[in-house]
Protein backbone atom coordinates (compact mmCIF):
# COMPACT_ATOMS: atom_id res chain seq x y z
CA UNK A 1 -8.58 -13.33 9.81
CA UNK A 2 -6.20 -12.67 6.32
CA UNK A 3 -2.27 -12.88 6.34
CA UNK A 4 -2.73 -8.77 7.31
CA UNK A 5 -3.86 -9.45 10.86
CA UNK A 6 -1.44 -12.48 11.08
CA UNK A 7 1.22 -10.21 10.22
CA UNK A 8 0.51 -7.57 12.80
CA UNK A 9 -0.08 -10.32 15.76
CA UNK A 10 3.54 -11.13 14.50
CA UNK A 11 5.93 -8.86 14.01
CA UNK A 12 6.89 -4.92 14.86
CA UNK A 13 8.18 -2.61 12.15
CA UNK A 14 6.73 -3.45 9.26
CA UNK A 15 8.08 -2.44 5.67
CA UNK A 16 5.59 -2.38 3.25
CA UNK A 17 6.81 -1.90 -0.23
CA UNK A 18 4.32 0.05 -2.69
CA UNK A 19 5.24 -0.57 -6.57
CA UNK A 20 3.16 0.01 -10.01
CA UNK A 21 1.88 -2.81 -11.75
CA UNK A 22 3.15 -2.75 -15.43
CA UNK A 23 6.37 -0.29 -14.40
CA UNK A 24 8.59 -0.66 -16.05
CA UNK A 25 7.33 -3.64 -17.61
CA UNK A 26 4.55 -5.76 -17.59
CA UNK A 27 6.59 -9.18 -17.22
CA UNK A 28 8.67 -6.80 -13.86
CA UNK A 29 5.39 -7.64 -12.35
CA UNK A 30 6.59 -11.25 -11.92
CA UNK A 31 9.71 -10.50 -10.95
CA UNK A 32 9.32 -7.72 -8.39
CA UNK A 33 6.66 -9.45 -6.81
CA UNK A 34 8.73 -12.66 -6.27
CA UNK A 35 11.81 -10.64 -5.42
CA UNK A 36 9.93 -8.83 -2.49
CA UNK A 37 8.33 -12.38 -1.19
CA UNK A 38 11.71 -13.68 -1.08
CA UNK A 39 13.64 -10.81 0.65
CA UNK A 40 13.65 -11.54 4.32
CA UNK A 41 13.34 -7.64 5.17
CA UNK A 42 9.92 -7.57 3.37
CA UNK A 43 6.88 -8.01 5.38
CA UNK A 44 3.67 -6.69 2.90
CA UNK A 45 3.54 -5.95 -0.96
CA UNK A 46 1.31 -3.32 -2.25
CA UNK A 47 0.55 -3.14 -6.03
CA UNK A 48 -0.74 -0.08 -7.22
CA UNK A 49 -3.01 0.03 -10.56
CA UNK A 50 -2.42 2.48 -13.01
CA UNK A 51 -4.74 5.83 -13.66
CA UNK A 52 -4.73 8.52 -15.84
CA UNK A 53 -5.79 10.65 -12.69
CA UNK A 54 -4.22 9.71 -9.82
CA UNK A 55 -4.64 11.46 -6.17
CA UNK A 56 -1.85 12.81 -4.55
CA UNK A 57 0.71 10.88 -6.53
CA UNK A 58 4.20 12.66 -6.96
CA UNK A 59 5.95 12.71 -10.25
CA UNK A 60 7.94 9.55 -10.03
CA UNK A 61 4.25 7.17 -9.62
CA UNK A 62 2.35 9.19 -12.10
CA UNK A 63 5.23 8.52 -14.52
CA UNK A 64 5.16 5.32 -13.80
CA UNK A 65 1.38 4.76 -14.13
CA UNK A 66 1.54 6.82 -17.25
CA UNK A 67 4.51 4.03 -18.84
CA UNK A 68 2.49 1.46 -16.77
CA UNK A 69 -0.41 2.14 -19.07
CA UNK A 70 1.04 2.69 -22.18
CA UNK A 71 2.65 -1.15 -21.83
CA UNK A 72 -1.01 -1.92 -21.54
CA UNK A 73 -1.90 -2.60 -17.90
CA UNK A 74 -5.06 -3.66 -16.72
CA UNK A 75 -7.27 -4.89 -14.22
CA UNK A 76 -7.74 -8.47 -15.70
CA UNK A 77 -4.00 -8.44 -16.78
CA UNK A 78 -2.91 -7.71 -12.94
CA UNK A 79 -4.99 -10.37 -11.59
CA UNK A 80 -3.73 -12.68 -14.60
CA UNK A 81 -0.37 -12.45 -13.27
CA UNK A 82 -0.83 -12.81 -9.95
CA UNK A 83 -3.16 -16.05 -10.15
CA UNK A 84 0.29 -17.78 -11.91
CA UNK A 85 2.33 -17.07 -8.94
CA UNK A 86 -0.03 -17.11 -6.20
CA UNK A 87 1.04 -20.27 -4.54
CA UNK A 88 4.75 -18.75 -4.37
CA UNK A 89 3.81 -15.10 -2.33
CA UNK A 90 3.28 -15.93 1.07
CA UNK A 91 3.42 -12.33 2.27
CA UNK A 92 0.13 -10.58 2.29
CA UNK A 93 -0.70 -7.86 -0.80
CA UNK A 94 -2.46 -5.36 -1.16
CA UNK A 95 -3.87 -3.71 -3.78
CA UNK A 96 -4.23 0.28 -3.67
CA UNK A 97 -6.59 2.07 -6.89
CA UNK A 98 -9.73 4.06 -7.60
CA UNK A 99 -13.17 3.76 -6.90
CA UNK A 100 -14.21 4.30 -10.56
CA UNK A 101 -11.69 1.14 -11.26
CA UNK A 102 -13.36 -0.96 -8.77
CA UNK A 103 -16.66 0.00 -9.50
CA UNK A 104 -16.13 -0.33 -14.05
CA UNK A 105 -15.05 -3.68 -13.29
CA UNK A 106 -18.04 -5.14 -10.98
CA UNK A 107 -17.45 -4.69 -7.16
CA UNK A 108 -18.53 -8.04 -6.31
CA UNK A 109 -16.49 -9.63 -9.44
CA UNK A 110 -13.32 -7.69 -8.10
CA UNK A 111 -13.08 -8.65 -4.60
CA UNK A 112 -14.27 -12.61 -5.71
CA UNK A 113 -11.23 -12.59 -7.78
CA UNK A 114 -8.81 -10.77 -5.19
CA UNK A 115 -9.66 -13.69 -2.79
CA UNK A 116 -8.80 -16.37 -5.27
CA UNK A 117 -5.96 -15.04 -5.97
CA UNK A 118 -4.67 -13.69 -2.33
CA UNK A 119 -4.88 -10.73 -2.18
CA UNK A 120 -5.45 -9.73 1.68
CA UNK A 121 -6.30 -6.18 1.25
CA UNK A 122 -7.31 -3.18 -0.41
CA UNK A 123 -6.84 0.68 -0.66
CA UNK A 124 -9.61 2.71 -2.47
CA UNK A 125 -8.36 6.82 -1.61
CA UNK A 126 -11.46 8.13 -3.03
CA UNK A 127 -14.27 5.79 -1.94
CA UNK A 128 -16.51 7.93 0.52
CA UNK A 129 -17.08 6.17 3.58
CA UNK A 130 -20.92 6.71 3.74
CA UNK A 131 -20.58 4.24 0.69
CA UNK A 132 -18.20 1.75 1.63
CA UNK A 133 -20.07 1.70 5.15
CA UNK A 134 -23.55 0.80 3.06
CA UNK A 135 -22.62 -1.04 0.03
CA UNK A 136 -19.55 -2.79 0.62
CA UNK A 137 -18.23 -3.57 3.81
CA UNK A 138 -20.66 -7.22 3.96
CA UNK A 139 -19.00 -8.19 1.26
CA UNK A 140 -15.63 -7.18 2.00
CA UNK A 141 -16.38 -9.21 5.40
CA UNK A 142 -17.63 -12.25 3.30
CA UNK A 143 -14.38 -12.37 1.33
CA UNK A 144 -12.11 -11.69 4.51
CA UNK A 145 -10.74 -8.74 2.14
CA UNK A 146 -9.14 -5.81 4.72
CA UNK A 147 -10.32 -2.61 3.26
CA UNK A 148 -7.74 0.32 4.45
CA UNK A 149 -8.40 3.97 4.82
CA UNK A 150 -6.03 7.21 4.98
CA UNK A 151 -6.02 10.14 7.26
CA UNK A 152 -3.50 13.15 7.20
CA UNK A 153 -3.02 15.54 9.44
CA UNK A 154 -5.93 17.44 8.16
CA UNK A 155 -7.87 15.01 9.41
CA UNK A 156 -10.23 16.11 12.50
CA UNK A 157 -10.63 13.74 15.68
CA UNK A 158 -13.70 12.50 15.28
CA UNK A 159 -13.40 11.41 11.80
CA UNK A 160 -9.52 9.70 12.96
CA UNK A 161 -12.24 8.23 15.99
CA UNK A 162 -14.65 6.72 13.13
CA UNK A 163 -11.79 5.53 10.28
CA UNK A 164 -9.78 3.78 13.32
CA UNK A 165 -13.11 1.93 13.67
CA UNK A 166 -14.00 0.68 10.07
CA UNK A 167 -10.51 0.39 8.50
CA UNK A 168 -9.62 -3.24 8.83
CA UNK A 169 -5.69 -4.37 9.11
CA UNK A 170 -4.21 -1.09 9.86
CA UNK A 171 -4.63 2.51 9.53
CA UNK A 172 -2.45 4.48 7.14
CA UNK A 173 -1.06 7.47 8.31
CA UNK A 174 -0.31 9.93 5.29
CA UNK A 175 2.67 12.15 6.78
CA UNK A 176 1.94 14.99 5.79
CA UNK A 177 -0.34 17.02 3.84
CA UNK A 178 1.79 16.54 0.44
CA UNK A 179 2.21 14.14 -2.91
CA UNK A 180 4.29 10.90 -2.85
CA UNK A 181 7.69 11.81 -3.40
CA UNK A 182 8.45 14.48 -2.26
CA UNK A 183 11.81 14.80 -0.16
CA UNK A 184 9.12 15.56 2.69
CA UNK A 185 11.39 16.54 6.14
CA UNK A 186 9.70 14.37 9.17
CA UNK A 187 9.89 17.77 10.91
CA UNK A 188 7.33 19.05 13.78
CA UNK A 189 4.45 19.04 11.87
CA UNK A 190 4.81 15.64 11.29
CA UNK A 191 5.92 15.01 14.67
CA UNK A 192 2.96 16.64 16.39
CA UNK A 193 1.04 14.68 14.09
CA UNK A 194 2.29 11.14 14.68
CA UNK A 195 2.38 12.01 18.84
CA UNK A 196 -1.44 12.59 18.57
CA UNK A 197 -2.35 9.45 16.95
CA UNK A 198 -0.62 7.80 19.39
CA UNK A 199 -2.32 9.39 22.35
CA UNK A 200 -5.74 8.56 21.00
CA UNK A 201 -4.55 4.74 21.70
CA UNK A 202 -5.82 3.50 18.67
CA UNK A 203 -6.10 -0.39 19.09
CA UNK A 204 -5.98 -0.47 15.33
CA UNK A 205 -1.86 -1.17 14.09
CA UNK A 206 -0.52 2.18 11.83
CA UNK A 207 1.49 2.05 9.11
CA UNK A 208 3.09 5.74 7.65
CA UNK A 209 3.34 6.43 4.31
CA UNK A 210 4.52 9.41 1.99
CA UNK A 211 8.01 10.59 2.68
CA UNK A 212 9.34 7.30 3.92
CA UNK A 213 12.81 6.99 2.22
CA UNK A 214 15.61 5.49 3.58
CA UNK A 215 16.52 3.94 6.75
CA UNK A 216 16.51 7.21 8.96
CA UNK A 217 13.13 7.92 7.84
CA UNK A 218 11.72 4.38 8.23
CA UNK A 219 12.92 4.05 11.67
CA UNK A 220 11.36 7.06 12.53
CA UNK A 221 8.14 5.34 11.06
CA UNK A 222 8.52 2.51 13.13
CA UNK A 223 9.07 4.87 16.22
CA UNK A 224 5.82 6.52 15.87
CA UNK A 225 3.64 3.63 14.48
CA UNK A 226 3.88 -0.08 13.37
CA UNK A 227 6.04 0.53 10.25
CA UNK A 228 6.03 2.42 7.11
CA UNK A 229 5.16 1.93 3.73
CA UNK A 230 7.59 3.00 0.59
CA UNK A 231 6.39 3.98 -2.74
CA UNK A 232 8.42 6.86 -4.57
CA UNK A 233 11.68 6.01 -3.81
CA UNK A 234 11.57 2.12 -4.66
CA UNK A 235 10.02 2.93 -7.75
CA UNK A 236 13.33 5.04 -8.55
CA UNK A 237 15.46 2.54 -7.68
CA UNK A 238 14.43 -0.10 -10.21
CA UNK A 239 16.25 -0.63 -12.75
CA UNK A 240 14.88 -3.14 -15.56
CA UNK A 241 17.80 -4.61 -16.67
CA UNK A 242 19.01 -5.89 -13.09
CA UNK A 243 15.74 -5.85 -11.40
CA UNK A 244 16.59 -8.69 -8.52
CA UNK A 245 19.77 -7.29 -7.71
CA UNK A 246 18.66 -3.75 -6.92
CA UNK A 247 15.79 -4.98 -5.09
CA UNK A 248 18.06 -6.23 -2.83
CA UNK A 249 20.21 -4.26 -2.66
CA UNK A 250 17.21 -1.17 -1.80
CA UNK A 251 15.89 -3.00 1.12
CA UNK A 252 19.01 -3.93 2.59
CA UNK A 253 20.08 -0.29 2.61
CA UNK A 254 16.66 0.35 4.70
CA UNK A 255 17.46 -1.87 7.15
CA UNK A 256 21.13 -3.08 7.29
């Protein structure tokens, strides 16, 4: 069991906040990670790592990987970071980036060094499953690492059947067949999709992602699933030069 399971055992609506590591500086890592573990409202951190080709990413994250990578983000930079703070995040993280990062670096080396440092989980969009099923999900096991897969509402039952079954921690339930960002309207669509996830009785938690941006939104999230996860909109909200400050004052306007 990681600090992802012990968080779902725990606690109903669940805000998960998604930023880019290195936006919109490398030292922000520091402090937006420490600002989110010490905001009561905050329940899981994801980091994302920058790529030049990211899937399904809306303007405002591929900007920000784009500056993210031009302050000179990487892989061992991210990990250097969060190995100096670990002992002050209590709140699981998550790490959400690309196969081809995972796989440059050295699979085994990667997920040895996410466990040293804490990190509970990770998001891989593009890994097939066929893969991840034969080459990887031992060792995710051996490292208690929770690996997390997406479906939309393109996705057909049976494959919703077999993801609910090898995702580990929670599901995440992409809103809508879209890009981050986008002022997506939680209309029927959406509706219809969330209502037949939750008649499949999943006994995997879900969290929603991609158009979750304020508190009407969220709630609506938290409604149809175990929480939501924001991304686009938090990343607009930062500004460098008062970072702290409009962290809090973000997630208080999602839940207060």
């Amino acid at each position: 069991m990681n600090k992802i399971h012990t968080l779902f055992n725990i606690k109903k609506n669940i805000l998960c906040i998604y930023f880019t590591a290195g936006y919109p500086t490398i030292d922000s890592i520091e402090k937006i990670l420490l600002s989110l573990q010490d905001h009561p409202y905050v329940d899981l951190i994801e980091i994302g790592l920058p790529y030049s080709d990211p899937l399904a990413d809306g303007i405002v994250i591929q900007n920000s990987n784009q500056i993210s990578l031009k302050n000179g983000m990487n892989i061992t930079l991210l990990f250097l970071i969060i190995k100096k703070i670990k002992n002050k995040i209590k709140k699981p993280i998550i790490i959400m980036g690309y196969y081809n990062q995972f796989y440059k670096f050295g699979e085994e080396k990667f997920l040895k060094k996410c466990k040293k440092i804490g990190v509970s989980g990770l998001i891989f969009p593009d890994m097939p499953v066929s893969i991840f099923i034969k080459k990887y999900k031992k060792i995710f096991k051996k490292y208690l690492l929770s690996m997390i897969f997406l479906i939309t509402p393109k996705t057909d039952k049976n494959r919703i059947l077999q993801l609910s079954k090898i995702t580990d921690g929670f599901l995440y339930l992409v809103s809508s067949n879209s890009v981050t960002g986008k002022n997506i309207f939680f209309g029927k669509e959406q509706i219809l999709f969330f209502k037949k996830i939750q008649k499949l009785s999943l006994r995997i938690p879900k969290l929603i992602g991609f158009g979750i941006r304020d508190k009407k939104t969220f709630e609506l999230a938290c409604q149809y699933a175990n929480g939501g996860i924001i991304g686009s909109s938090f990343i607009q909200s930062l500004n460098e030069k008062t970072l702290k400050k409009c962290i809090i004052k973000y997630i208080n306007s999602i839940i207060l």
